[in-house]
PDB file of N, CA and C in Angstrom:
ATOM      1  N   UNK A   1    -248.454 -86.316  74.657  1.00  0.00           N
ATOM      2  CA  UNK A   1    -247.690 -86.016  73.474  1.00  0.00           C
ATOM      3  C   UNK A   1    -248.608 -85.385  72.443  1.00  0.00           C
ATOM      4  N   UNK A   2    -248.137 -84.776  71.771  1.00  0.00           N
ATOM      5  CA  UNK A   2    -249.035 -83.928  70.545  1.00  0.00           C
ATOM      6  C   UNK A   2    -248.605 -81.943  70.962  1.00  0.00           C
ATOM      7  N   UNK A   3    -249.949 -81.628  69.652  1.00  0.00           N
ATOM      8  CA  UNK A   3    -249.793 -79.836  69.924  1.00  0.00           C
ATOM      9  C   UNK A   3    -251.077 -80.089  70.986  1.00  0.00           C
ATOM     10  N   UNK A   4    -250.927 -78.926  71.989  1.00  0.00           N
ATOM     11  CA  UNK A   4    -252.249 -78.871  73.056  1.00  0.00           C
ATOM     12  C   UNK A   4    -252.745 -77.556  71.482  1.00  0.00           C
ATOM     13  N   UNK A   5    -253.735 -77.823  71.109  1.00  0.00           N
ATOM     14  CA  UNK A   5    -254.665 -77.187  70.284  1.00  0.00           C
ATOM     15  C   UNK A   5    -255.366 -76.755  70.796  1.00  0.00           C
ATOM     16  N   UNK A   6    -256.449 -77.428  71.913  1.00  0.00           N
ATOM     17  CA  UNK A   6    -257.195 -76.594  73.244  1.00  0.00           C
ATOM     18  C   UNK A   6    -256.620 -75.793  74.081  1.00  0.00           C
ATOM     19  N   UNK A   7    -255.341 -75.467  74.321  1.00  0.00           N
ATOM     20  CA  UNK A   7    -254.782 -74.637  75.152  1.00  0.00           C
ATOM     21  C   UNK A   7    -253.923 -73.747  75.081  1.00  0.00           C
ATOM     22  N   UNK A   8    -253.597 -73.033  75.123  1.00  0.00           N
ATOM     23  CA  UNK A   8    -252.628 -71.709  74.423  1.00  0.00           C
ATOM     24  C   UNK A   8    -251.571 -71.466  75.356  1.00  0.00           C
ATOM     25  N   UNK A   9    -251.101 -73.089  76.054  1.00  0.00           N
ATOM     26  CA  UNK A   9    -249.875 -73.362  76.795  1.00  0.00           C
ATOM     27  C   UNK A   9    -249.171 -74.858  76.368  1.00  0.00           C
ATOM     28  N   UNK A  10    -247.808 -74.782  76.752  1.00  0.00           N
ATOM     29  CA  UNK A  10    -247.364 -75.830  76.166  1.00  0.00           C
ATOM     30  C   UNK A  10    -247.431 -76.903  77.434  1.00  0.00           C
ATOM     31  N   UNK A  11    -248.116 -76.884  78.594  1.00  0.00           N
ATOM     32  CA  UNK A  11    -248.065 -77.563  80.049  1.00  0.00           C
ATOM     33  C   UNK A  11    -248.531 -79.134  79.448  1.00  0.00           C
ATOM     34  N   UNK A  12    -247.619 -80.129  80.063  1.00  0.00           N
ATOM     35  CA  UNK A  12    -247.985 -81.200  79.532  1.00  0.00           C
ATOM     36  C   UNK A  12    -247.410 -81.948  78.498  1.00  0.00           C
ATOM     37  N   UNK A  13    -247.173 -81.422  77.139  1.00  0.00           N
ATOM     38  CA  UNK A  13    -246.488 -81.396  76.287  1.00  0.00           C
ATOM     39  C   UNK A  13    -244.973 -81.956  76.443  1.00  0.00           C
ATOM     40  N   UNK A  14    -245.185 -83.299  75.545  1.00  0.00           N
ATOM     41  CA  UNK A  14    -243.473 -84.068  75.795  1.00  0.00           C
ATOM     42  C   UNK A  14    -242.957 -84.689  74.533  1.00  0.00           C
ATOM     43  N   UNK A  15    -241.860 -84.476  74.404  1.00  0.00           N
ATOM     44  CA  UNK A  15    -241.376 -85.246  73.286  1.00  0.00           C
ATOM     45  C   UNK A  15    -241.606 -84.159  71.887  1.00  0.00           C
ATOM     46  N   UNK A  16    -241.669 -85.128  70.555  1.00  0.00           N
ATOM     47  CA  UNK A  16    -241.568 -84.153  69.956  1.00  0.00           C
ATOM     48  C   UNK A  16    -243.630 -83.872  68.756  1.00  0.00           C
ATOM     49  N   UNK A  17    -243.105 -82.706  68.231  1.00  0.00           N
ATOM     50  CA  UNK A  17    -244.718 -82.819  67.819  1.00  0.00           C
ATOM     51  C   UNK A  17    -245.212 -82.295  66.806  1.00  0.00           C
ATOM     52  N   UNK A  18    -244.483 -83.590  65.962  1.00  0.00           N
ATOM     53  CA  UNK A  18    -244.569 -83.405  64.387  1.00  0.00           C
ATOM     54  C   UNK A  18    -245.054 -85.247  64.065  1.00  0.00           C
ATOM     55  N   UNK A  19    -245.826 -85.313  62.989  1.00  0.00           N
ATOM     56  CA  UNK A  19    -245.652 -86.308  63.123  1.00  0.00           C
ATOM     57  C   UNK A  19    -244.373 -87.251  62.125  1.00  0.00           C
ATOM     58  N   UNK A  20    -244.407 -88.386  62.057  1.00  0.00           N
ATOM     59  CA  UNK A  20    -243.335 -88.964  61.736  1.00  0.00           C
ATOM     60  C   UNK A  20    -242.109 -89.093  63.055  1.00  0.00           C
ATOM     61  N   UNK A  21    -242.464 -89.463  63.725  1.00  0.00           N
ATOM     62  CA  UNK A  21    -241.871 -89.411  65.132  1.00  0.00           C
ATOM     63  C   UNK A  21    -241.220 -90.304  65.430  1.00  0.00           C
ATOM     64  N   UNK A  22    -240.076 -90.985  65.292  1.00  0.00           N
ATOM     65  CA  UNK A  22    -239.171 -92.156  65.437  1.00  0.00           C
ATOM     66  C   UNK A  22    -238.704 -93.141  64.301  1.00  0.00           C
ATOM     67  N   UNK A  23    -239.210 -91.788  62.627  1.00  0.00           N
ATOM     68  CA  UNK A  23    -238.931 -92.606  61.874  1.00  0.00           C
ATOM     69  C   UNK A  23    -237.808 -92.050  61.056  1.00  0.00           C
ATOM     70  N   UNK A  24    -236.847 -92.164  59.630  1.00  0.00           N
ATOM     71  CA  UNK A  24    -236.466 -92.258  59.067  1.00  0.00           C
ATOM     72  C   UNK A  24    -236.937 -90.907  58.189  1.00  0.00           C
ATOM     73  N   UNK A  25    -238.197 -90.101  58.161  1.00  0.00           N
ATOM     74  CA  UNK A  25    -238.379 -89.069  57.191  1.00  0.00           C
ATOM     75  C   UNK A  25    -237.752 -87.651  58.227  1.00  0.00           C
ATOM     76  N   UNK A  26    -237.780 -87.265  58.831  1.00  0.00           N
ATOM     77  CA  UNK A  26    -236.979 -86.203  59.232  1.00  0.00           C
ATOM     78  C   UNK A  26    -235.520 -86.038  59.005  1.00  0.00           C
ATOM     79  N   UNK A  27    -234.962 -86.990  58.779  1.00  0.00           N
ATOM     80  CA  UNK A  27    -233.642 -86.882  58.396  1.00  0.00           C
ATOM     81  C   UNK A  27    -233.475 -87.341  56.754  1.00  0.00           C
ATOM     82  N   UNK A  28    -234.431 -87.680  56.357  1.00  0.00           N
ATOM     83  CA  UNK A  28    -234.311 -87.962  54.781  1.00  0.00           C
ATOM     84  C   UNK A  28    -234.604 -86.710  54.424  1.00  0.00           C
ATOM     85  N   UNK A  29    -235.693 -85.598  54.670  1.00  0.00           N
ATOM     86  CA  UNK A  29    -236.379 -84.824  54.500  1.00  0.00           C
ATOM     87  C   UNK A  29    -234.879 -83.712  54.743  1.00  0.00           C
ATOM     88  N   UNK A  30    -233.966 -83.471  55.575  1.00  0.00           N
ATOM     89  CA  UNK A  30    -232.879 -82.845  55.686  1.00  0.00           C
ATOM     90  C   UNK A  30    -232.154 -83.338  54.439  1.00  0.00           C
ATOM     91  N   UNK A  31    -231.959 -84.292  54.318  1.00  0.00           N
ATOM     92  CA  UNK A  31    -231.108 -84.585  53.319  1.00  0.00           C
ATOM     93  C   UNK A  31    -231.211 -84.344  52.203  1.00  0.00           C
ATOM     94  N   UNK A  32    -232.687 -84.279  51.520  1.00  0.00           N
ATOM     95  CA  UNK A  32    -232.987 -84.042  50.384  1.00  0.00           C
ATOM     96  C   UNK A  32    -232.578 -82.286  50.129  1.00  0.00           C
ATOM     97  N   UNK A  33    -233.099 -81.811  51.436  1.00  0.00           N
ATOM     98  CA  UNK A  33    -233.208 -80.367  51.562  1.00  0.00           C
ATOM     99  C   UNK A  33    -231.627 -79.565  51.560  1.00  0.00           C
ATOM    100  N   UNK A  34    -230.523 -80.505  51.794  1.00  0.00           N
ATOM    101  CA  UNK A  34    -228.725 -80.538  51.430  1.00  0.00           C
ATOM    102  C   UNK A  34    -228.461 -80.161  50.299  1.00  0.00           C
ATOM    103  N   UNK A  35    -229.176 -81.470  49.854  1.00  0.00           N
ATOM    104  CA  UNK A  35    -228.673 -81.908  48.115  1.00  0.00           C
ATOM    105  C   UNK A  35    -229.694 -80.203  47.737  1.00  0.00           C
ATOM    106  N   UNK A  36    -230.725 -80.502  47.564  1.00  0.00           N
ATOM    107  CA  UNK A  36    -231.349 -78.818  46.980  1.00  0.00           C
ATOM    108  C   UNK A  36    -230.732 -77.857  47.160  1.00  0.00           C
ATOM    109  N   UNK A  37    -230.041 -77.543  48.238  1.00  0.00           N
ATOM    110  CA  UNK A  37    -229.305 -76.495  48.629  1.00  0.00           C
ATOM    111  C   UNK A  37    -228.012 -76.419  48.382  1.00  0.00           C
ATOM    112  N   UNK A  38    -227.481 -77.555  48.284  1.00  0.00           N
ATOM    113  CA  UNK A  38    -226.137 -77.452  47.607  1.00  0.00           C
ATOM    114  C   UNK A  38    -226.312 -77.190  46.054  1.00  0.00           C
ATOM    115  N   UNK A  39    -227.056 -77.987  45.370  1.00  0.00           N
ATOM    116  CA  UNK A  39    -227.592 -77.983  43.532  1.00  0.00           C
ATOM    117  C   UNK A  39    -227.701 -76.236  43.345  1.00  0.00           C
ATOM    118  N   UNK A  40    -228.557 -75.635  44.133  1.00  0.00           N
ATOM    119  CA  UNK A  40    -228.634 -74.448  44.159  1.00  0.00           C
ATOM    120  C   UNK A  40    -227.539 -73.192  44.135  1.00  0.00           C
ATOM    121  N   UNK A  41    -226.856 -73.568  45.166  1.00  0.00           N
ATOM    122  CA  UNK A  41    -225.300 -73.316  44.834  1.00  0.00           C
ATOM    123  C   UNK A  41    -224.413 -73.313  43.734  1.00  0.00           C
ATOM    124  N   UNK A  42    -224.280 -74.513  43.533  1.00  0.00           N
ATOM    125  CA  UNK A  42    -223.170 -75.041  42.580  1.00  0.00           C
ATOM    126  C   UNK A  42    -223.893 -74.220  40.929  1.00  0.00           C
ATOM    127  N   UNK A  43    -225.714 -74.573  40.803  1.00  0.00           N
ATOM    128  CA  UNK A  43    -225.901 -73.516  39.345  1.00  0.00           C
ATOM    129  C   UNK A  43    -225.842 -72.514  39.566  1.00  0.00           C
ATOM    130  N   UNK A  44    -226.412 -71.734  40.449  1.00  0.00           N
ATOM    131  CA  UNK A  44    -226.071 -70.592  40.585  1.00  0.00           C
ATOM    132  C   UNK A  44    -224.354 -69.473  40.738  1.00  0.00           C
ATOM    133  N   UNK A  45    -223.740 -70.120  41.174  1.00  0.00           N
ATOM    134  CA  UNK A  45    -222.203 -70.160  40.941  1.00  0.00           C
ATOM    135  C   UNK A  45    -221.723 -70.372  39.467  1.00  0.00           C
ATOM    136  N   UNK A  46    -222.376 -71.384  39.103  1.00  0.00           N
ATOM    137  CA  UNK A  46    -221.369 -71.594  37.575  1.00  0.00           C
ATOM    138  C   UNK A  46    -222.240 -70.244  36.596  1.00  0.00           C
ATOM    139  N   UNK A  47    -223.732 -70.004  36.616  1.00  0.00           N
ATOM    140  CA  UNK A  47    -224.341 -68.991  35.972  1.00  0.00           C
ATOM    141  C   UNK A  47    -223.360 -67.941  36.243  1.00  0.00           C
ATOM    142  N   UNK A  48    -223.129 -67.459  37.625  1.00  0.00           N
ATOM    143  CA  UNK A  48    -222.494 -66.465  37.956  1.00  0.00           C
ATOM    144  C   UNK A  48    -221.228 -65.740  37.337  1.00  0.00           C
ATOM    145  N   UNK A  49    -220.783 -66.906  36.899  1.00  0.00           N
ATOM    146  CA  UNK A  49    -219.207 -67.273  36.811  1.00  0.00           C
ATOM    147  C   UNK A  49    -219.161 -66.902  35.132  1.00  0.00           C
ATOM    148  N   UNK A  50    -220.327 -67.255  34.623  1.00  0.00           N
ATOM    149  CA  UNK A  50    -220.228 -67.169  33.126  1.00  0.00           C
ATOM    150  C   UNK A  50    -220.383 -66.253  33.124  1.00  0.00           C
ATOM    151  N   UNK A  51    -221.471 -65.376  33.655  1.00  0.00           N
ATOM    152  CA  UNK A  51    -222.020 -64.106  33.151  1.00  0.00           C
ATOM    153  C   UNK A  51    -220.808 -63.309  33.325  1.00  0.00           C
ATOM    154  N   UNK A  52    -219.893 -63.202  34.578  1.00  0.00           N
ATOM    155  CA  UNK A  52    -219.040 -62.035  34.432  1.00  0.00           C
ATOM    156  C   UNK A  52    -218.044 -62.823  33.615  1.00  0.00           C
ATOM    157  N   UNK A  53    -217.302 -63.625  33.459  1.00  0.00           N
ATOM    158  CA  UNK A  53    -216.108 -63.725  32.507  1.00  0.00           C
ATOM    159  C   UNK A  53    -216.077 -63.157  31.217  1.00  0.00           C
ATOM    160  N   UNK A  54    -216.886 -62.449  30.583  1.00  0.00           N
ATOM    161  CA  UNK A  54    -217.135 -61.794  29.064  1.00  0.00           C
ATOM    162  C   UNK A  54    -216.575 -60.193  29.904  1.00  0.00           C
ATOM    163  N   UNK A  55    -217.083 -59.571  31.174  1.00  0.00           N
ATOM    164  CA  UNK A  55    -216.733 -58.202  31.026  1.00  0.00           C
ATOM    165  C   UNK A  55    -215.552 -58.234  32.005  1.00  0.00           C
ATOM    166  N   UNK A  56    -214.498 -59.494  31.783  1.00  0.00           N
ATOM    167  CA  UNK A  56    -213.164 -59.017  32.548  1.00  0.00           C
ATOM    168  C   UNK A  56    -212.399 -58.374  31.842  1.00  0.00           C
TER     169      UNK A  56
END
């Protein structure tokens, strides 16, 4: 398990190879990355929204 760093093949190589590996931060780490991406949305939309309503 791991990156083969000595080898410039993936032969061997199982599972996954990041660490944090069977825990709880890869999917918190998505989640946070939701919420940012939705927040991002939603101001950017309402900015949007203001700026043109003056030249309708």
């Amino acid at each position: 398990m791991g990156f083969p760093f000595d080898t410039p093949t993936w032969d061997g190589v199982s599972g996954a190879i990041f660490m944090g590996v069977g825990s709880a931060m890869p999917g918190l780490f998505s989640l946070i990355a939701i919420v940012i991406c939705i927040a991002a949305l939603v101001i950017g939309n309402t900015k949007e929204a203001g700026k043109y309503k003056p030249h309708k």
